[in-house]
Protein backbone atom coordinates (compact mmCIF):
# COMPACT_ATOMS: atom_id res chain seq x y z
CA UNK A 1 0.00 0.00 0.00
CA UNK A 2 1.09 3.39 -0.59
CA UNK A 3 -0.10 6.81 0.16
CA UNK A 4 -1.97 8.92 -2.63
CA UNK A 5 -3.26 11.68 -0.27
CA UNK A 6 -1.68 13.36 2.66
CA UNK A 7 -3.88 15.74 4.58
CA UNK A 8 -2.61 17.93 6.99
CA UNK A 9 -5.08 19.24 9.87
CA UNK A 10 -5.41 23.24 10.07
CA UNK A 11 -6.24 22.75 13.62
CA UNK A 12 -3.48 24.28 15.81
CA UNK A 13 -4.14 24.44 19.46
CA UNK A 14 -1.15 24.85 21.08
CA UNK A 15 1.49 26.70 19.21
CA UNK A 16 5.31 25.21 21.42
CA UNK A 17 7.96 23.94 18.60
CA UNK A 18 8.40 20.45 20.17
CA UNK A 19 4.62 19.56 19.49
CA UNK A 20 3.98 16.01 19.05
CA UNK A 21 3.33 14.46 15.87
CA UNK A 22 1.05 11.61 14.78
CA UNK A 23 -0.04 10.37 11.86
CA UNK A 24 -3.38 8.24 11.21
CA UNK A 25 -3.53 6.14 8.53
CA UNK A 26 -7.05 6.02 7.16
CA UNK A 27 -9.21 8.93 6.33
CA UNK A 28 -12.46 7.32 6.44
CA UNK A 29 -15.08 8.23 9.33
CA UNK A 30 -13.03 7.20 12.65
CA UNK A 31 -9.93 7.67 11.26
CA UNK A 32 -10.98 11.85 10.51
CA UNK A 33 -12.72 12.03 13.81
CA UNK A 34 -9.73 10.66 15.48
CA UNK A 35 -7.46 13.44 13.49
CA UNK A 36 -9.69 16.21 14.85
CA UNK A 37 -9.49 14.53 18.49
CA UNK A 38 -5.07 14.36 18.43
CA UNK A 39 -5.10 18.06 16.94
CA UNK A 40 -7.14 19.12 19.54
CA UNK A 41 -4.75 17.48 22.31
CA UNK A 42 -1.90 19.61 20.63
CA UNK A 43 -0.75 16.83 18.08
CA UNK A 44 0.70 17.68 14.72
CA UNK A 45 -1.60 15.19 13.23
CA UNK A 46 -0.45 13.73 9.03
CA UNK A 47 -3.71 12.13 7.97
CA UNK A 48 -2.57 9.41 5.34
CA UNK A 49 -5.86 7.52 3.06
CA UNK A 50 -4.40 5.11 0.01
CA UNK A 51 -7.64 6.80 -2.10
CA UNK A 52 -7.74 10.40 -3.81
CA UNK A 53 -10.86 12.34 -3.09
CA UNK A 54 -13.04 10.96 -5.68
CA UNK A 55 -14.90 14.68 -6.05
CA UNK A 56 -11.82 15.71 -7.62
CA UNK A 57 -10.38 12.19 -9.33
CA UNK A 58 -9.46 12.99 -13.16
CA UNK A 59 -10.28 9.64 -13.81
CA UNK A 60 -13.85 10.34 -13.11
CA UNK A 61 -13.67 13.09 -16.22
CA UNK A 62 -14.70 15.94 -13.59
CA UNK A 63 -18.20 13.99 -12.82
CA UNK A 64 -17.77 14.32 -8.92
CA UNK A 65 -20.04 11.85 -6.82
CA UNK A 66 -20.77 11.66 -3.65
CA UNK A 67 -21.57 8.65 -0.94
CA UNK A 68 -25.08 9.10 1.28
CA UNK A 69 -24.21 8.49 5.13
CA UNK A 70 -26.60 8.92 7.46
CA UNK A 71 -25.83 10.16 10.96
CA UNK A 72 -27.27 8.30 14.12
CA UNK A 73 -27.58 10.04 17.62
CA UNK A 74 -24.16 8.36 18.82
CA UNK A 75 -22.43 9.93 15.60
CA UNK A 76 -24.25 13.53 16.26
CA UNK A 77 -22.50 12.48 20.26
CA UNK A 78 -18.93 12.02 18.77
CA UNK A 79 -18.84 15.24 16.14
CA UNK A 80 -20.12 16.70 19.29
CA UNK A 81 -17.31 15.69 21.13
CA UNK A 82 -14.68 16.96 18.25
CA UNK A 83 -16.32 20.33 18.50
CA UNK A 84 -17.41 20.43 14.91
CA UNK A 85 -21.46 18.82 15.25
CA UNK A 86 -22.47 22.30 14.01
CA UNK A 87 -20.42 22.22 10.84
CA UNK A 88 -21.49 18.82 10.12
CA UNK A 89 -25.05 19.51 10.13
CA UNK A 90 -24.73 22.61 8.10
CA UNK A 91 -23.80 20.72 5.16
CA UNK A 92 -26.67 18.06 6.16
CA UNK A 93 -30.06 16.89 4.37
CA UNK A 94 -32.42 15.52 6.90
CA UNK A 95 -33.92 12.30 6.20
CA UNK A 96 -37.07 11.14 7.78
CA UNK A 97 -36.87 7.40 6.62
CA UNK A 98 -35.84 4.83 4.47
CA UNK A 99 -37.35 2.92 1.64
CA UNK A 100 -37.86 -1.29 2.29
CA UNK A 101 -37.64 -2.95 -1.09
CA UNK A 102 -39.37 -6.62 -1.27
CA UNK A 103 -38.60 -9.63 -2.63
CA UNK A 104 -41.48 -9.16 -5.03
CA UNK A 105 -40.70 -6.10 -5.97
CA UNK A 106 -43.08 -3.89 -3.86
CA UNK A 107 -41.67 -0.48 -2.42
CA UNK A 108 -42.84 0.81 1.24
CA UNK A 109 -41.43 3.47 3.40
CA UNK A 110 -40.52 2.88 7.27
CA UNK A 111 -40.04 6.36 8.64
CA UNK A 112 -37.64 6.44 11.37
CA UNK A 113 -38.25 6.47 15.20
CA UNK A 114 -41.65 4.93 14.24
């Protein structure tokens, strides 16, 4: 494995030369909540992921996609945590429920919390 993208956190709480540095290896949803965590602490953090951002992936020919993730109450709790819940939800489509497909080819809705 090798490293296509290195990311390195803007977030600068303490400011002494001898900071610590880590890296995490994996970009994906606990390895970018784990970033945020070690930069808060005072880490110099090197976030390492073996993909490109796909938005932005010539290969693609400029069409940029994107992956739907929906966000439970415990992962509202952890961006909480990270300080950045707010900015999350900013860029956030609420979804009241999902769509059950049959075997037989019939389509219902469940809404959530019902």
């Amino acid at each position: 494995a090798y490293c296509v993208r290195t990311i390195r956190l803007s977030l600068r709480v303490m400011t002494s030369r001898d900071k610590k540095s880590v890296a995490v290896v994996g970009a994906g949803l606990v390895g970018s909540l784990q970033a945020i965590f070690m930069a808060k602490r005072g880490f110099r953090v090197d976030l390492f992921d073996f993909r490109q951002d796909m938005r932005s992936h010539p290969e693609l020919g400029g069409r940029s996609r994107s992956i739907n993730l929906t966000l439970s109450l415990r992962g509202r709790e952890a961006l909480r945590a990270a300080g950045v819940e707010e900015e999350v939800l900013a860029m956030a489509v609420p979804v009241h429920g999902r769509m059950i497909h049959s075997l037989s080819g019939e389509m219902s809705v469940q809404a959530y919390g019902k």
